[in-house]
PDB file of N, CA and C in Angstrom:
ATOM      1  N   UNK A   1     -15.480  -8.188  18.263  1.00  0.00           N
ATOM      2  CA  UNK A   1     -14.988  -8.845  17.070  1.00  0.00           C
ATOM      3  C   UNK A   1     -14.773  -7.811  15.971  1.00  0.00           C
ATOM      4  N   UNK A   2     -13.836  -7.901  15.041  1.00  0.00           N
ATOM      5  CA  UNK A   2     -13.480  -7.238  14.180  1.00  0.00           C
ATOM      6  C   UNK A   2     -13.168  -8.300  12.900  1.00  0.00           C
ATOM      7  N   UNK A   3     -14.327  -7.743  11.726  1.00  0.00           N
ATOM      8  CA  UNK A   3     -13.980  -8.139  10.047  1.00  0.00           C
ATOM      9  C   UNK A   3     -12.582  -7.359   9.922  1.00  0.00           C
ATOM     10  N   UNK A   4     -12.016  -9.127   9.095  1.00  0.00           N
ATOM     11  CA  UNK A   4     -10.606  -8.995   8.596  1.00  0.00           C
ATOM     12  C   UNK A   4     -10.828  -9.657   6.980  1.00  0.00           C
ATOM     13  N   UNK A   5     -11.635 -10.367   6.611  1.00  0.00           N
ATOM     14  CA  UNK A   5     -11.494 -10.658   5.175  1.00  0.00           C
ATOM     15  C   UNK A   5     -12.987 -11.747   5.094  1.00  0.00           C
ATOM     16  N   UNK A   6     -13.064 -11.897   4.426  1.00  0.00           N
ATOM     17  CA  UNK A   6     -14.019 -13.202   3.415  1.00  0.00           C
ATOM     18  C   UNK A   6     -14.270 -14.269   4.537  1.00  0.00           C
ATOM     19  N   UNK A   7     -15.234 -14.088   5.378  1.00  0.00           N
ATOM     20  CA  UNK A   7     -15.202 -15.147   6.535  1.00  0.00           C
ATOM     21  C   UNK A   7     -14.782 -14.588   7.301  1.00  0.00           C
ATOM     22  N   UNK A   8     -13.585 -14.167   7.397  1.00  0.00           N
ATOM     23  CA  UNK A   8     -12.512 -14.145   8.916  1.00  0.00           C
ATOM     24  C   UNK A   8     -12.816 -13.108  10.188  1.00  0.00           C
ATOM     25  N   UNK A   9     -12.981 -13.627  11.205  1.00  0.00           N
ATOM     26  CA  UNK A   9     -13.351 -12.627  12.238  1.00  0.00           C
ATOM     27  C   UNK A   9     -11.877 -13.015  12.883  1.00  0.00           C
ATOM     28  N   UNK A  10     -11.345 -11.594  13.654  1.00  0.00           N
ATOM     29  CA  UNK A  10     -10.281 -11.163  14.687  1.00  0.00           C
ATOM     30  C   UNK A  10     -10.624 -10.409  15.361  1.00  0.00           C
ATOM     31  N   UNK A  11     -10.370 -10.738  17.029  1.00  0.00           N
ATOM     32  CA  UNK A  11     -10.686 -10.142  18.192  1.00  0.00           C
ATOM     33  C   UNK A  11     -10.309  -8.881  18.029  1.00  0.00           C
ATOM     34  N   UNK A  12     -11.319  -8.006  18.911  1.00  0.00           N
ATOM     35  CA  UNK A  12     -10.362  -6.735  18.364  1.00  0.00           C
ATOM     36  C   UNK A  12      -9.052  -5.887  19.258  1.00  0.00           C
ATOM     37  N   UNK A  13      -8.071  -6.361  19.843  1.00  0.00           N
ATOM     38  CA  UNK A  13      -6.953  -6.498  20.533  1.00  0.00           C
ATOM     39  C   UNK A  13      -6.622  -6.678  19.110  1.00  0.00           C
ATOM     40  N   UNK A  14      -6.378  -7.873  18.305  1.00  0.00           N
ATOM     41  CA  UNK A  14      -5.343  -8.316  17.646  1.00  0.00           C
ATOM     42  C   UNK A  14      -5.927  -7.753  16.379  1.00  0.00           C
ATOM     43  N   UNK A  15      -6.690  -6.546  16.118  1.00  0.00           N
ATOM     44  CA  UNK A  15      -7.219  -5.592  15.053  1.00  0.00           C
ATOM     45  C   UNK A  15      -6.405  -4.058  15.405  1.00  0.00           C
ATOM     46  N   UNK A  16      -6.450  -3.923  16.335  1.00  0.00           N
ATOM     47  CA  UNK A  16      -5.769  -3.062  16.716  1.00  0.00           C
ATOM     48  C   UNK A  16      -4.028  -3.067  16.692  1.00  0.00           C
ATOM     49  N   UNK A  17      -3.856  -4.206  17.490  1.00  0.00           N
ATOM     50  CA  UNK A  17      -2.516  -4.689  16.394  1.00  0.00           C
ATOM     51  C   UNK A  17      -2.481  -4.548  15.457  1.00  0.00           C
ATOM     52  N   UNK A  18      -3.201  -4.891  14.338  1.00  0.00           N
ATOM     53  CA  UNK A  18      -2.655  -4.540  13.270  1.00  0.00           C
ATOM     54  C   UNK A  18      -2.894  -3.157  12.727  1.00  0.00           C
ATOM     55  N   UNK A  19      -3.564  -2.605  13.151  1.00  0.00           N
ATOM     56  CA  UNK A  19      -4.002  -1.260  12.813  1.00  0.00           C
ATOM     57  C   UNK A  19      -2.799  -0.419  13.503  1.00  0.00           C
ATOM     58  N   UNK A  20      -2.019  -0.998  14.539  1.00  0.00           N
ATOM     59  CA  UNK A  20      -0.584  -0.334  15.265  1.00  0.00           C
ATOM     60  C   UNK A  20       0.497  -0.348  14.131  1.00  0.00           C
ATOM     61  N   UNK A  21       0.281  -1.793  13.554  1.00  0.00           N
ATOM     62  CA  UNK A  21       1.336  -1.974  12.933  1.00  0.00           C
ATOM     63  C   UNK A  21       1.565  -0.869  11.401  1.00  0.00           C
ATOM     64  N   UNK A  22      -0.048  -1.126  10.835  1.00  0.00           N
ATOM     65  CA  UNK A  22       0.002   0.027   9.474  1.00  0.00           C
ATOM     66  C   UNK A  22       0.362   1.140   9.742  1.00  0.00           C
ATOM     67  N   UNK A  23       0.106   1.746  10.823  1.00  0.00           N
ATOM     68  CA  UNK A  23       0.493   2.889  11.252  1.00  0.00           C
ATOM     69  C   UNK A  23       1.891   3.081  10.940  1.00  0.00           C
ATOM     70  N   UNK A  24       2.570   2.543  11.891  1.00  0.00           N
ATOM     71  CA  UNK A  24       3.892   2.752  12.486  1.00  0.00           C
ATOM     72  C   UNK A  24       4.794   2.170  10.796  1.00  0.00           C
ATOM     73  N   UNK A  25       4.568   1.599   9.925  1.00  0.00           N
ATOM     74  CA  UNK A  25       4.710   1.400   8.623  1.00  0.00           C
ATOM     75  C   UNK A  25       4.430   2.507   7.729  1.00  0.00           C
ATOM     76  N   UNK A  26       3.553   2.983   8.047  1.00  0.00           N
ATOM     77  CA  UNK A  26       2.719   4.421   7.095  1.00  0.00           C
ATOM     78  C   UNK A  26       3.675   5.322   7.553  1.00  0.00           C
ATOM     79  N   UNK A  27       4.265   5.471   8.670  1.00  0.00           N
ATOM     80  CA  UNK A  27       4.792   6.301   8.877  1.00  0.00           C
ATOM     81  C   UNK A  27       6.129   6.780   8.964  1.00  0.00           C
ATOM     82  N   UNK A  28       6.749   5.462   8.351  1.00  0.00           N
ATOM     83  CA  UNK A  28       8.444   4.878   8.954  1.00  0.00           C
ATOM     84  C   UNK A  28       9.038   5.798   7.870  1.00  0.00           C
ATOM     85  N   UNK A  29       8.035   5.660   6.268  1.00  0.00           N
ATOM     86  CA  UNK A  29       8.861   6.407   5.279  1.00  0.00           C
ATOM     87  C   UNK A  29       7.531   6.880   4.849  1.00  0.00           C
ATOM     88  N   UNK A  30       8.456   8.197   3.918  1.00  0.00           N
ATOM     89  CA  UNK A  30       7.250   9.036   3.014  1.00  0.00           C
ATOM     90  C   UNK A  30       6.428   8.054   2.085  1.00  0.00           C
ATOM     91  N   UNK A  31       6.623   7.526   1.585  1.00  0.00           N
ATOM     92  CA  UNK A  31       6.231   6.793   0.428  1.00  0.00           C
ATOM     93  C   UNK A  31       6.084   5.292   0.915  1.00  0.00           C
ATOM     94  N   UNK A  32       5.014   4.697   0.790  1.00  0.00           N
ATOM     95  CA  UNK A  32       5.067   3.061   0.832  1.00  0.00           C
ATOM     96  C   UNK A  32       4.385   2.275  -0.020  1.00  0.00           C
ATOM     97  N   UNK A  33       4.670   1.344  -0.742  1.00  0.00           N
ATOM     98  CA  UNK A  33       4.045   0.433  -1.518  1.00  0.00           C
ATOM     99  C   UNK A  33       3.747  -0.751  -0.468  1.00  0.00           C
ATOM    100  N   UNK A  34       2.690  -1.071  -0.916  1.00  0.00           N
ATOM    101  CA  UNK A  34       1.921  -2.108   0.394  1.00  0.00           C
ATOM    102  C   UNK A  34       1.594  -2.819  -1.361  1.00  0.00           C
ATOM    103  N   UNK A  35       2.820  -4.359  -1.591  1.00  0.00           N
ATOM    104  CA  UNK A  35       2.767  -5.349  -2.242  1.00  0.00           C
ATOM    105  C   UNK A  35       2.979  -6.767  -2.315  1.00  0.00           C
ATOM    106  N   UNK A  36       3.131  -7.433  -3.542  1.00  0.00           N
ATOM    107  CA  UNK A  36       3.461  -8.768  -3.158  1.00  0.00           C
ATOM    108  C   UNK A  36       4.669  -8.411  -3.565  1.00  0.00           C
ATOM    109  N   UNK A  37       5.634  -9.308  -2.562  1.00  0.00           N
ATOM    110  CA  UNK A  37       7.111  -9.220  -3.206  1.00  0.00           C
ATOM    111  C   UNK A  37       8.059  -8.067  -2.015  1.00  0.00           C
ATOM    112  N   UNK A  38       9.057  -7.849  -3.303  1.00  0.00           N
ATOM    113  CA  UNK A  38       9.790  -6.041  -2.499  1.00  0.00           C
ATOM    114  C   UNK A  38      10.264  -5.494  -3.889  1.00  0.00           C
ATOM    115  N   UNK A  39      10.353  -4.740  -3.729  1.00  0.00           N
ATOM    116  CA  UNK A  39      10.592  -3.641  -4.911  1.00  0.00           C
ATOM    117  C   UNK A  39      12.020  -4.532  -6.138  1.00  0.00           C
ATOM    118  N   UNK A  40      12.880  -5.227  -5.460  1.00  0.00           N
ATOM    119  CA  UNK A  40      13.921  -5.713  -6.098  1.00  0.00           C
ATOM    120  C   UNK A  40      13.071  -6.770  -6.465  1.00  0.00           C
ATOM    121  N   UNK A  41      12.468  -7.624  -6.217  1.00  0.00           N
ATOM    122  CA  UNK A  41      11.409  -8.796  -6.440  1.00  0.00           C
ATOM    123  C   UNK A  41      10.024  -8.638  -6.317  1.00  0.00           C
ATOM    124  N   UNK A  42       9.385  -8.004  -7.135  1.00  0.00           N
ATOM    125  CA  UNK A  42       7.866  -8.027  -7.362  1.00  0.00           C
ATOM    126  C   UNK A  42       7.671  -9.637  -7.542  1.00  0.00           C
ATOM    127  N   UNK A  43       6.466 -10.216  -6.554  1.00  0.00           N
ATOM    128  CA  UNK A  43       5.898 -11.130  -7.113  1.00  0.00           C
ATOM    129  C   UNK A  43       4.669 -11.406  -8.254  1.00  0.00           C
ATOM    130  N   UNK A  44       3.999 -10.190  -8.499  1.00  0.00           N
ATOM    131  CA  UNK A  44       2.915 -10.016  -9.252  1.00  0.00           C
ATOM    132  C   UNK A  44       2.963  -8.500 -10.047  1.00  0.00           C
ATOM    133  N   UNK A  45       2.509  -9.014 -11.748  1.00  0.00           N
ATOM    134  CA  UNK A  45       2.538  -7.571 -12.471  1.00  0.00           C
ATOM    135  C   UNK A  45       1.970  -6.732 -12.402  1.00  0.00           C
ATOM    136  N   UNK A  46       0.997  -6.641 -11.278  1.00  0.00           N
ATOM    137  CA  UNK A  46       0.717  -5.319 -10.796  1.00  0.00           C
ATOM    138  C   UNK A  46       1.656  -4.592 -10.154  1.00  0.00           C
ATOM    139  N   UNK A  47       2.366  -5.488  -9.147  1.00  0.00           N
ATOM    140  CA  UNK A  47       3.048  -5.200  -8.035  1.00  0.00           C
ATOM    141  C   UNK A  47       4.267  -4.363  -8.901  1.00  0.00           C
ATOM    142  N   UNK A  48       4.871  -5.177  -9.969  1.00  0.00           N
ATOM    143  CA  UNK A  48       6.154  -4.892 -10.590  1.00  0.00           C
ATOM    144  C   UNK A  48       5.729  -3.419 -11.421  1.00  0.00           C
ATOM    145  N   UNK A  49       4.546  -3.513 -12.026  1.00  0.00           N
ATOM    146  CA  UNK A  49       4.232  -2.435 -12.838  1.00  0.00           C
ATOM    147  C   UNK A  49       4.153  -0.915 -11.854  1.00  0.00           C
ATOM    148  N   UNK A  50       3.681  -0.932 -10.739  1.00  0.00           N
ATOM    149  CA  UNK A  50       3.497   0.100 -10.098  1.00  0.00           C
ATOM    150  C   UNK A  50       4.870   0.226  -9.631  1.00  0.00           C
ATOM    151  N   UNK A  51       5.680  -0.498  -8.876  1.00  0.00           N
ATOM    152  CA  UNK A  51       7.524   0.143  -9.085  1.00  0.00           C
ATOM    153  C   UNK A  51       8.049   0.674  -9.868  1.00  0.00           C
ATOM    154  N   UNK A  52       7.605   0.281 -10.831  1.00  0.00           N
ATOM    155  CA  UNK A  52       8.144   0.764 -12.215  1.00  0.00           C
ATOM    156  C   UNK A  52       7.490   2.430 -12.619  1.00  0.00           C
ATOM    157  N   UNK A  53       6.367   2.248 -12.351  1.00  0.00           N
ATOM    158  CA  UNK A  53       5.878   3.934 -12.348  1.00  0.00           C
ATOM    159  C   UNK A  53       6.396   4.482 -11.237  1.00  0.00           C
ATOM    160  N   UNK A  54       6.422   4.249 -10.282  1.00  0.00           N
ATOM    161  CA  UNK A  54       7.264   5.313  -9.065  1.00  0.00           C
ATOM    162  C   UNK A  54       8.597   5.552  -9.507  1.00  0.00           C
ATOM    163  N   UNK A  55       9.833   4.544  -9.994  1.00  0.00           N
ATOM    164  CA  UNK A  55      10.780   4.397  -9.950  1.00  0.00           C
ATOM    165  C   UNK A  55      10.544   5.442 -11.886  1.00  0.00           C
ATOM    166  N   UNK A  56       9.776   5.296 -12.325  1.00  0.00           N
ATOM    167  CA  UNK A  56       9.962   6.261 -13.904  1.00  0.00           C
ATOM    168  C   UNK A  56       9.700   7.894 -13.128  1.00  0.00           C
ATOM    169  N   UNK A  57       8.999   8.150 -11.995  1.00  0.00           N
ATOM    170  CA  UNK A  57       8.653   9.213 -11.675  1.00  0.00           C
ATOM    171  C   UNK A  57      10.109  10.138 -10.692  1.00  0.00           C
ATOM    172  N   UNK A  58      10.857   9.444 -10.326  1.00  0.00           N
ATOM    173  CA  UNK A  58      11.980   9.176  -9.596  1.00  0.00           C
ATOM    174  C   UNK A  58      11.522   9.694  -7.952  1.00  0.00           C
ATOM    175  N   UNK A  59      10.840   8.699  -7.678  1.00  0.00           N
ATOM    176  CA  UNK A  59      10.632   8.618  -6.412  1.00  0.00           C
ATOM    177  C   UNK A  59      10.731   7.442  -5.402  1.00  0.00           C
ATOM    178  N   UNK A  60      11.374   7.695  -4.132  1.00  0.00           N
ATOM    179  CA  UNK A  60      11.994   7.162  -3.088  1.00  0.00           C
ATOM    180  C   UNK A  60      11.211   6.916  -2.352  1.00  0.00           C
ATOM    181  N   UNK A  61      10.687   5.245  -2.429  1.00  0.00           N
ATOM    182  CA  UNK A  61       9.644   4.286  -1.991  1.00  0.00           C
ATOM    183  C   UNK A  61       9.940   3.310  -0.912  1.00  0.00           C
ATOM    184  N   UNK A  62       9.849   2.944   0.192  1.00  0.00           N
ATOM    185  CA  UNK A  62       9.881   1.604   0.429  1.00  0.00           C
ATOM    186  C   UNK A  62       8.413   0.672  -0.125  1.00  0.00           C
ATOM    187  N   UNK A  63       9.249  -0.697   0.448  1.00  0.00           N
ATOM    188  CA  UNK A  63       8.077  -1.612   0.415  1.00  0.00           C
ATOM    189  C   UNK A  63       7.871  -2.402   1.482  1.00  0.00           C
ATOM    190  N   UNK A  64       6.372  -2.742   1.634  1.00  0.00           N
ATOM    191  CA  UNK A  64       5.930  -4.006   2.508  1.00  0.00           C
ATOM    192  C   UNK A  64       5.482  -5.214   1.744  1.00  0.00           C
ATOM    193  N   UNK A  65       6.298  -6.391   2.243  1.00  0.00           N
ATOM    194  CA  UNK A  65       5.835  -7.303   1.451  1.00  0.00           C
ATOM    195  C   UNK A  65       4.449  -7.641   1.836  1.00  0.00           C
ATOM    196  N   UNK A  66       3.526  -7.500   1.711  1.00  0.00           N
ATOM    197  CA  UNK A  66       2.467  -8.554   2.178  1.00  0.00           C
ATOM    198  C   UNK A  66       1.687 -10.094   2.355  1.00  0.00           C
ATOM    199  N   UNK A  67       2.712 -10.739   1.320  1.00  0.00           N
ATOM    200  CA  UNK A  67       2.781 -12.317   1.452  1.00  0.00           C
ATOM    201  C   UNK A  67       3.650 -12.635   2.387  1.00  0.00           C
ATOM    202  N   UNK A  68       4.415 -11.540   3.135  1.00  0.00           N
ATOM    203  CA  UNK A  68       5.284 -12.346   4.846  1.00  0.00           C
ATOM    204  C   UNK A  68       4.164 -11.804   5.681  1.00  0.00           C
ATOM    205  N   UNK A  69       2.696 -10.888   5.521  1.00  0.00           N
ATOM    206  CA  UNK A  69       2.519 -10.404   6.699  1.00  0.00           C
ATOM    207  C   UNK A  69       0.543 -10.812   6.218  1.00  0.00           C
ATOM    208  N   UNK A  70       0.232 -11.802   6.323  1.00  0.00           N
ATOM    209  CA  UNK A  70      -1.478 -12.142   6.358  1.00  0.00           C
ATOM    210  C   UNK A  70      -1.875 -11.148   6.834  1.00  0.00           C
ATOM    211  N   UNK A  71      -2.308 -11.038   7.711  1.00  0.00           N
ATOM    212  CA  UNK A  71      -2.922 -10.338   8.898  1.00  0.00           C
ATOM    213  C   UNK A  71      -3.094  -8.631   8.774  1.00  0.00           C
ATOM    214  N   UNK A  72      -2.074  -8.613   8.435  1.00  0.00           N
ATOM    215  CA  UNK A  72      -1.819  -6.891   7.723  1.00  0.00           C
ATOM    216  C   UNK A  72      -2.673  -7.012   6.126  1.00  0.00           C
ATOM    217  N   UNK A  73      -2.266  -7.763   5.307  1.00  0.00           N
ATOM    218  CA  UNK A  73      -2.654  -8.153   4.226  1.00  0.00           C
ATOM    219  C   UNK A  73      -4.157  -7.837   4.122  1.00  0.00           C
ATOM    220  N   UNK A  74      -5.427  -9.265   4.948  1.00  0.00           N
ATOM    221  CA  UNK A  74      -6.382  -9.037   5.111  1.00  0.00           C
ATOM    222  C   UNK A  74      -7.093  -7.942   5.438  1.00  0.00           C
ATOM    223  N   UNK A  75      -6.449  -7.035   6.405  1.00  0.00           N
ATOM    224  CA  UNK A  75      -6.517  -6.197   7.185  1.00  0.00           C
ATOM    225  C   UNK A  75      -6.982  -4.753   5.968  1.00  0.00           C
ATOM    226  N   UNK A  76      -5.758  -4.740   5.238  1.00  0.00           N
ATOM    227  CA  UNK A  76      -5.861  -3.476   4.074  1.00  0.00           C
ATOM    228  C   UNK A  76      -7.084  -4.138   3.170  1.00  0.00           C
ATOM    229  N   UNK A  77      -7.249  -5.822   2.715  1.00  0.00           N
ATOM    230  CA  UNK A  77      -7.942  -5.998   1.967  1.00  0.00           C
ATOM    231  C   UNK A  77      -9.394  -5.094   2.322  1.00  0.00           C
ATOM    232  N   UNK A  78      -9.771  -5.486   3.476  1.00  0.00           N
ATOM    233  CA  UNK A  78     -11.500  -5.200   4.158  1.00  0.00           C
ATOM    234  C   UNK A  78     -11.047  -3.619   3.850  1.00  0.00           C
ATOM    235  N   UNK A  79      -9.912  -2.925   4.552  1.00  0.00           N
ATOM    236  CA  UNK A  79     -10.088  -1.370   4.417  1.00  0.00           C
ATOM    237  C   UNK A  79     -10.203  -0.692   3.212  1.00  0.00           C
ATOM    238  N   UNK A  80      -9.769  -1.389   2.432  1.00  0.00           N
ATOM    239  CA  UNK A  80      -9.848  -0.931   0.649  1.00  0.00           C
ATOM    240  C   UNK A  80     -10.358  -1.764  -0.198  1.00  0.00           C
ATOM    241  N   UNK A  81     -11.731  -2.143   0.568  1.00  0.00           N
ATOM    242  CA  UNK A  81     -12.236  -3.211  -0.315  1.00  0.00           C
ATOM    243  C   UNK A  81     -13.376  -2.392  -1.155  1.00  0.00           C
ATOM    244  N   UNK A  82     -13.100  -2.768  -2.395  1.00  0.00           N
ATOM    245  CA  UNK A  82     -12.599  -3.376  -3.846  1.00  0.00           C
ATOM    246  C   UNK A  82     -11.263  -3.672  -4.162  1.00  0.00           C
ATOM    247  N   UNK A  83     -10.686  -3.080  -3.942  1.00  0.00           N
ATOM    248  CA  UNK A  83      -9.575  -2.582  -4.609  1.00  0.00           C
ATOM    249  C   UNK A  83      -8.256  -3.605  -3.582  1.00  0.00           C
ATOM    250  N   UNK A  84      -7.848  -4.165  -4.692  1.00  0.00           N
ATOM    251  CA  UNK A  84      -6.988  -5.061  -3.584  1.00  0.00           C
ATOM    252  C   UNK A  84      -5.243  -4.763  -4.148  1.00  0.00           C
ATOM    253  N   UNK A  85      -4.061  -5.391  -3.210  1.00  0.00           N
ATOM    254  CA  UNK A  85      -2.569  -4.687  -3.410  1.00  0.00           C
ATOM    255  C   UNK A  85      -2.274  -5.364  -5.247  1.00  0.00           C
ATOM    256  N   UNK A  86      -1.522  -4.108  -4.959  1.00  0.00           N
ATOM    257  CA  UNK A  86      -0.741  -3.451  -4.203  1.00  0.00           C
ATOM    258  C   UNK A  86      -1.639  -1.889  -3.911  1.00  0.00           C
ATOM    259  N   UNK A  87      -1.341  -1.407  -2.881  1.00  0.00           N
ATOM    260  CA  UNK A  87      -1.509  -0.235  -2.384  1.00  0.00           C
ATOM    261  C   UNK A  87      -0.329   0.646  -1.654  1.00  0.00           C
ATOM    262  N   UNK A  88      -0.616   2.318  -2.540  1.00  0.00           N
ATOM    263  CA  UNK A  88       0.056   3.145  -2.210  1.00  0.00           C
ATOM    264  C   UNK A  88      -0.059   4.297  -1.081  1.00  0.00           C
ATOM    265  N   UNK A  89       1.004   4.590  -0.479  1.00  0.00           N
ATOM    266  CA  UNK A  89       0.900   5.279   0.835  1.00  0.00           C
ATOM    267  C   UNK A  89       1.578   6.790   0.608  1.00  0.00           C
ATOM    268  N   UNK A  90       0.986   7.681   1.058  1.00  0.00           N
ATOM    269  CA  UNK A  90       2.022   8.870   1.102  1.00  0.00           C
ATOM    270  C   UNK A  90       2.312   9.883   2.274  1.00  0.00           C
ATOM    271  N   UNK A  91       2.879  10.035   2.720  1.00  0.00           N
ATOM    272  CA  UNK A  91       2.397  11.280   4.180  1.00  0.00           C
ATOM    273  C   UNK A  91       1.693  10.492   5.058  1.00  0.00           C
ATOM    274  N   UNK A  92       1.642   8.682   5.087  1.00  0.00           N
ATOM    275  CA  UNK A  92       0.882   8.244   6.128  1.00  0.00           C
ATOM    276  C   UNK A  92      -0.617   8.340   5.515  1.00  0.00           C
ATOM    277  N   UNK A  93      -1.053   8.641   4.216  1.00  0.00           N
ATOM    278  CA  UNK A  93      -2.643   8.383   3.608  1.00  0.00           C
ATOM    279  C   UNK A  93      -2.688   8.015   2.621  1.00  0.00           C
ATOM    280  N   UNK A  94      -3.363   6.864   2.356  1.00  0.00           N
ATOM    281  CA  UNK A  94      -3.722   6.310   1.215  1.00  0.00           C
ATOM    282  C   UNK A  94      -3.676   6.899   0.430  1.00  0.00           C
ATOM    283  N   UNK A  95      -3.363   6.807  -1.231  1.00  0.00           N
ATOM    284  CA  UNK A  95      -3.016   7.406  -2.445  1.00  0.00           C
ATOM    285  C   UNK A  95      -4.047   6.602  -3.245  1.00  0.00           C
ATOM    286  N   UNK A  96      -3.797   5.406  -3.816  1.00  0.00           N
ATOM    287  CA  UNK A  96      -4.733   4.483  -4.182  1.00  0.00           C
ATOM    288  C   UNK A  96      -4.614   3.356  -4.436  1.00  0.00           C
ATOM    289  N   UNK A  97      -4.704   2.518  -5.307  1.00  0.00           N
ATOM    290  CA  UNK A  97      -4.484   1.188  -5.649  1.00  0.00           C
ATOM    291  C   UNK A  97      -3.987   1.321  -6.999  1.00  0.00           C
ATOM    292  N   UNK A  98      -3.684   0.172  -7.573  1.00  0.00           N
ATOM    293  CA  UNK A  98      -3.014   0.244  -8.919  1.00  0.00           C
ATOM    294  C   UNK A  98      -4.032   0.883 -10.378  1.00  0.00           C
ATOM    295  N   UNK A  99      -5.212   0.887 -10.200  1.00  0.00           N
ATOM    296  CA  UNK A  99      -5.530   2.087 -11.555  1.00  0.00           C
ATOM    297  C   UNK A  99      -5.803   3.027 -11.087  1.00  0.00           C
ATOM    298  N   UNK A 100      -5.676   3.742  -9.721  1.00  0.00           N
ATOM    299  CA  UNK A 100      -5.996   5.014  -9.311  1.00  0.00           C
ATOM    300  C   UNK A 100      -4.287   6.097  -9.641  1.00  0.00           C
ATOM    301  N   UNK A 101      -3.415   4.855  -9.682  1.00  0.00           N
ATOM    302  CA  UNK A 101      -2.083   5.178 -10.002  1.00  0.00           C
ATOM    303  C   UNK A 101      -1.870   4.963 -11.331  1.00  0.00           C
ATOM    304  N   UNK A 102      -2.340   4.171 -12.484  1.00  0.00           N
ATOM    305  CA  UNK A 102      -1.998   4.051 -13.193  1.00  0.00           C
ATOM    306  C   UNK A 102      -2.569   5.019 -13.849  1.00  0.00           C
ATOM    307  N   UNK A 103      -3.474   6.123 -13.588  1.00  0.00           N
ATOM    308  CA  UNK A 103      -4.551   6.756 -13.962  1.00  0.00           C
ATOM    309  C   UNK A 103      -3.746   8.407 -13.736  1.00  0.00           C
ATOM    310  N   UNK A 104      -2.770   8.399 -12.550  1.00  0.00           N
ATOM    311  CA  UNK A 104      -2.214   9.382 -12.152  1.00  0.00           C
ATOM    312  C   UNK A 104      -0.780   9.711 -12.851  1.00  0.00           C
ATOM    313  N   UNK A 105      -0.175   8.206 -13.273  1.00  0.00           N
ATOM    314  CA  UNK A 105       0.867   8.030 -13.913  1.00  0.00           C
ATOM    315  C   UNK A 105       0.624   8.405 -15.692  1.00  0.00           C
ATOM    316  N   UNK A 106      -0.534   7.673 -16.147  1.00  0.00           N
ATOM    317  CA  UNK A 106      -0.950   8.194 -17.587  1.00  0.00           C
ATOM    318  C   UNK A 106      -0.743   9.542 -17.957  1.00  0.00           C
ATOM    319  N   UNK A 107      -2.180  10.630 -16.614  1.00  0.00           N
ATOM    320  CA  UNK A 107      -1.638  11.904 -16.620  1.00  0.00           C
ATOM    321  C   UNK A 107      -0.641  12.993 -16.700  1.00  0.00           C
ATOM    322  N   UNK A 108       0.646  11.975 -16.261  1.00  0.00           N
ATOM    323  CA  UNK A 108       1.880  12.917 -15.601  1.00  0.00           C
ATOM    324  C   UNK A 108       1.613  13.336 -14.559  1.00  0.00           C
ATOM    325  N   UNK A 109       0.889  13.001 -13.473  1.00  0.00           N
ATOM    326  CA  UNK A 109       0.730  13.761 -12.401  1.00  0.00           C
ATOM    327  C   UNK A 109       1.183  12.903 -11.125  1.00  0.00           C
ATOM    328  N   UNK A 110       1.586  11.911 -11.363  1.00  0.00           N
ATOM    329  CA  UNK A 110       1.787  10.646 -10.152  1.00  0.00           C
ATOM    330  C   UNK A 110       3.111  11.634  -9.184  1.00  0.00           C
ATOM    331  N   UNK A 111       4.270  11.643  -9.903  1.00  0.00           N
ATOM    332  CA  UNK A 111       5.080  12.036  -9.027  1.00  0.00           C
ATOM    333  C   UNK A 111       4.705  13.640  -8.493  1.00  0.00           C
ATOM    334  N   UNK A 112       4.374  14.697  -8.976  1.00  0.00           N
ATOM    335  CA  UNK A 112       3.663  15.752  -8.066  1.00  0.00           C
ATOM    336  C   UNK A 112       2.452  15.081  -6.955  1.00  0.00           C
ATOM    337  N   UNK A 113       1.579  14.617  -7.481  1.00  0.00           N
ATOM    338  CA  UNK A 113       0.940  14.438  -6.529  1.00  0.00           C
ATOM    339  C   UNK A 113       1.346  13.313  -5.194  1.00  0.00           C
ATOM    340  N   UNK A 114       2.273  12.344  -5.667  1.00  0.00           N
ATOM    341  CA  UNK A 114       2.632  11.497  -4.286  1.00  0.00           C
ATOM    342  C   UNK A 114       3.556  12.684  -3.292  1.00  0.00           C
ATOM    343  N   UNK A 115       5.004  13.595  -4.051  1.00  0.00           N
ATOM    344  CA  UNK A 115       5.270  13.992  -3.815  1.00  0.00           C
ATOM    345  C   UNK A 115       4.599  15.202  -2.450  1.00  0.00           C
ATOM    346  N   UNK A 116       3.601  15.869  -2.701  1.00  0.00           N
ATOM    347  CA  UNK A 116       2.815  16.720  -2.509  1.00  0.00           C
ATOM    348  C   UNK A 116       2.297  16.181  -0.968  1.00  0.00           C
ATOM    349  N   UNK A 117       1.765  14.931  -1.502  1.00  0.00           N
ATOM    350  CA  UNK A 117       0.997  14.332  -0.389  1.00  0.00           C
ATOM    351  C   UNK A 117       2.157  13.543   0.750  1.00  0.00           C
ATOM    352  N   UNK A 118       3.475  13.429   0.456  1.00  0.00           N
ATOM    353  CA  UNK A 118       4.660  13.017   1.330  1.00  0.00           C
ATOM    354  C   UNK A 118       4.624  13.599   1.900  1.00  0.00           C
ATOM    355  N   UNK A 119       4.518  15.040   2.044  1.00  0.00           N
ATOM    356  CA  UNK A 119       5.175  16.085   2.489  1.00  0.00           C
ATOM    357  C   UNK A 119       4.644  16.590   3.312  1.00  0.00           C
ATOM    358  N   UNK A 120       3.231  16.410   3.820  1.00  0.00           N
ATOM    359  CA  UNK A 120       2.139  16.411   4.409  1.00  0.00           C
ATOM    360  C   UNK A 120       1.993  16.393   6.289  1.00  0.00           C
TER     361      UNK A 120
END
């Protein structure tokens, strides 16, 4: 058995699935926002606010929605728990969550350092 969220147990076949799937997502593009919504439609102002710092930094992001994908969703929740989406990806490794970015963006340092870590 494998913890997936607040209660939820998943066999671990279908943990590994999803752990196939982040992968192969982490890895499709340099950059990934793991949010609600897609970058043209943020559903939540976290979600919208952190596009908005990548897109001020001028950097070339996709997105995962995570309200089409539970399972993935839960999945990042338990792996980055506190810290819940949106979450940022770079080079295939976690970057952080929205004040670890908003913290990087304050600095001036968001786009060197995602950059940096793309490239990886």
């Amino acid at each position: 058995m494998c913890f997936v969220g607040y209660g939820s147990l998943v066999d671990f076949d279908n943990c590994k699935s999803v752990q196939s799937e982040l992968d192969r997502l982490v890895f499709q593009s340099h950059i990934v926002l793991f949010m609600k919504g897609n970058r043209k439609f943020p559903v939540c102002g976290l979600s919208s606010n952190m596009c908005f710092m990548l897109k001020q930094c001028n950097l070339e992001f996709s997105t995962v929605d995570l309200l089409t994908k539970p399972s993935l969703a839960l999945y990042m929740r338990m792996m980055h728990e506190p810290i819940s989406a949106p979450y940022l990806y770079a080079g295939g490794k976690f970057v952080g969550g929205y004040e670890t970015v908003c913290t990087m963006f304050d600095s001036g340092l968001l786009g060197s350092i995602v950059r940096l870590n793309s490239h990886k």
